[in-house]
Protein backbone atom coordinates (compact mmCIF):
# COMPACT_ATOMS: atom_id res chain seq x y z
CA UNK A 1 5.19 -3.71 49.78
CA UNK A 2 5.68 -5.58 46.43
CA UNK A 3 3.43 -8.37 45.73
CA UNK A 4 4.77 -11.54 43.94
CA UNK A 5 2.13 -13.27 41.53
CA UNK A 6 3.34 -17.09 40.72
CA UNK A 7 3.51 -17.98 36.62
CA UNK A 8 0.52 -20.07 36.70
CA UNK A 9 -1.76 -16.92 37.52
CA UNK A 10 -2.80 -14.18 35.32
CA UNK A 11 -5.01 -11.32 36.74
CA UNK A 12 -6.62 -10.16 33.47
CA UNK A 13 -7.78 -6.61 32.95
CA UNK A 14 -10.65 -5.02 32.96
CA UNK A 15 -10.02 -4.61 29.49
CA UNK A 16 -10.79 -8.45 28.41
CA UNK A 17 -14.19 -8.17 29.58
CA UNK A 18 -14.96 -10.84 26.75
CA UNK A 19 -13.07 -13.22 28.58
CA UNK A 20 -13.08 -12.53 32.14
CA UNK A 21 -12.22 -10.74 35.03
CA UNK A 22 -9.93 -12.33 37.83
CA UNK A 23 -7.89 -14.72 38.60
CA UNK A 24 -7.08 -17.83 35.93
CA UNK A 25 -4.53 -20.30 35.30
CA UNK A 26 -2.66 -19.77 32.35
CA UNK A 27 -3.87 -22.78 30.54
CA UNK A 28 -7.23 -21.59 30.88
CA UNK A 29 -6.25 -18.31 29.95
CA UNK A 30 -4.27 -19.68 26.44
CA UNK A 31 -7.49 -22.09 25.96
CA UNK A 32 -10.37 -19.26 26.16
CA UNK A 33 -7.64 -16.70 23.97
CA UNK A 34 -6.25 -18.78 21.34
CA UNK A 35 -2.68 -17.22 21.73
CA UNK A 36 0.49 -18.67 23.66
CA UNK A 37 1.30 -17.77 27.11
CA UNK A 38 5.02 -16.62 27.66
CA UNK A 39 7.20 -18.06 30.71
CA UNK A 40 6.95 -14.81 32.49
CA UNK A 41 3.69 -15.66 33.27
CA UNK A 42 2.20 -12.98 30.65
CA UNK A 43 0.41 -14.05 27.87
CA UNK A 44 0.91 -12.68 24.67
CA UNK A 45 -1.66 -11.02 22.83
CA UNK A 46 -3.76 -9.79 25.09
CA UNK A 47 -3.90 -6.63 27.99
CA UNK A 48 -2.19 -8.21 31.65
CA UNK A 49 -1.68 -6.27 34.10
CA UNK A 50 -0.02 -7.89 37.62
CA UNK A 51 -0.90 -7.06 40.92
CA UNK A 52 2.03 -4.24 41.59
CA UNK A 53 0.75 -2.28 37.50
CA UNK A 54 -2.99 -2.47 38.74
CA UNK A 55 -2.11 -0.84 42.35
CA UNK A 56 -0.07 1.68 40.40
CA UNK A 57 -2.64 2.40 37.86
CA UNK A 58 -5.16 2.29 40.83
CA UNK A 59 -3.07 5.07 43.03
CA UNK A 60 -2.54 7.11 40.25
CA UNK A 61 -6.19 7.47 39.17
CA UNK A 62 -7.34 8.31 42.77
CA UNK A 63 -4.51 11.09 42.97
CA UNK A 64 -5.59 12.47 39.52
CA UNK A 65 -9.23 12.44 40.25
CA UNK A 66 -8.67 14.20 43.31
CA UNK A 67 -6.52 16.95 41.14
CA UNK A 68 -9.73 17.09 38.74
CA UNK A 69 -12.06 17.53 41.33
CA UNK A 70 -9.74 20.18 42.99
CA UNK A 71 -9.66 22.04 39.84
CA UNK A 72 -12.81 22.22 38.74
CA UNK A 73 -14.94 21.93 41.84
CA UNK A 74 -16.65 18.84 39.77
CA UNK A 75 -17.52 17.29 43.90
CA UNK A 76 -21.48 17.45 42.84
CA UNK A 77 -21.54 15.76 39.79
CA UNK A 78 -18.59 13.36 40.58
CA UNK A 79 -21.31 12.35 43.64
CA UNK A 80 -24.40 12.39 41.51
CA UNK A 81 -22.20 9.87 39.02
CA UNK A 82 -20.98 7.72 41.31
CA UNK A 83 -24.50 6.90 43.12
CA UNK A 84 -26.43 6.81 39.62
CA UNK A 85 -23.77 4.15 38.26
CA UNK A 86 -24.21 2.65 42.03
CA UNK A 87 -27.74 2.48 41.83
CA UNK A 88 -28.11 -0.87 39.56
CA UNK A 89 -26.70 -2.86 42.50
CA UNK A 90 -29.13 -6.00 43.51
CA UNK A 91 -28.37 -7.39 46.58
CA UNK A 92 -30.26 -10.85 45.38
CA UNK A 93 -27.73 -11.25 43.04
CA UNK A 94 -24.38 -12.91 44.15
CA UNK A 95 -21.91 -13.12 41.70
CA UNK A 96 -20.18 -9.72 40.47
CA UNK A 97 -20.46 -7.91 38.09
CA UNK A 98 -24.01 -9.43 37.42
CA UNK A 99 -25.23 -7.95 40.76
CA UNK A 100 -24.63 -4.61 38.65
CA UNK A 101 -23.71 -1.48 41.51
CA UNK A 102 -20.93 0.62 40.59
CA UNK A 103 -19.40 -0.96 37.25
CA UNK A 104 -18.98 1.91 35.31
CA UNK A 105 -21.50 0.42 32.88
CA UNK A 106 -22.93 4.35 33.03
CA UNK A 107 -20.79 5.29 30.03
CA UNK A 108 -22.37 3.15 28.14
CA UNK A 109 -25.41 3.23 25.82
CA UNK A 110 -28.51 2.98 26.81
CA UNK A 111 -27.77 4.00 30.61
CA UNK A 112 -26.29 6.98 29.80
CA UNK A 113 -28.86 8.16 28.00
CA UNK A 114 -31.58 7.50 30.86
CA UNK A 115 -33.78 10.19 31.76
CA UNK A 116 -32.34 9.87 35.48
CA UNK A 117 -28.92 10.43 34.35
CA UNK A 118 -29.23 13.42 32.32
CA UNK A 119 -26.20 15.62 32.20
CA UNK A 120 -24.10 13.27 33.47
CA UNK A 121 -22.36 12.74 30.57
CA UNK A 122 -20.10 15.75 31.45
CA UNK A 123 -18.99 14.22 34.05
CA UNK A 124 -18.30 10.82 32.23
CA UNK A 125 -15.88 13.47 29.62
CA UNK A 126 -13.96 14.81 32.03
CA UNK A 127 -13.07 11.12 33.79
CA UNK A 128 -11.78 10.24 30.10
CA UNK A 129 -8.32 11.49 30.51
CA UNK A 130 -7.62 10.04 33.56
CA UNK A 131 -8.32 6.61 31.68
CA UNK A 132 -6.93 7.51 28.81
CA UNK A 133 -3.25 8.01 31.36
């Protein structure tokens, strides 16, 4: 099924945390970047990705991780991982990603480093190819 995303609406990567994450019109977009939007709908300068890339990128992560964990028998840590980066969530907060919960923000400094989380930096080196692809 293909998805059609009108020219006023940009879905900005993940990648342009700086900016946001969502949905924005493309004058808001241009106003908070500084750089001109195109008439595709894409602005220049910055990471876009549309609805059909992000499903693509999205399916091809999940088949790759499964591969990995396949492989390597990484099921364990991939688990332990997945609930320690989960287990920032706050239910009191409503608006994402403030609420915290499974953001990735694990990789980063100084949550990866917690006591709690020790040796799951392994596990956080072997996810790096699949978002390098």
């Amino acid at each position: 099924m293909a998805f059609e995303v009108p020219s006023s609406t940009l879905l900005l990567s993940s990648r342009a945390p700086g900016l946001c994450q969502g949905r924005f019109t493309r004058p808001m977009a241009v106003k908070r970047a500084g750089v001109r939007a195109g008439r595709s709908g894409v602005v220049r300068g910055m990471t876009m990705t549309t609805v059909e890339e992000k499903t693509k990128q999205l399916v091809g992560a999940k088949a790759a991780l499964k591969e990995l964990i396949d492989q390597t028998n990484a099921n364990p840590i991939m688990v332990r991982l997945a609930w320690h980066d989960s287990g920032t969530y706050d239910d009191s907060i409503k608006t994402f990603p403030k609420a915290g919960g499974a953001t990735g923000s694990i990789r980063f400094d100084p949550e990866i480093h917690h006591g709690a989380n020790a040796g799951l930096t392994n596990a956080v080196k072997m996810l790096e190819p699949i978002k390098q692809q």
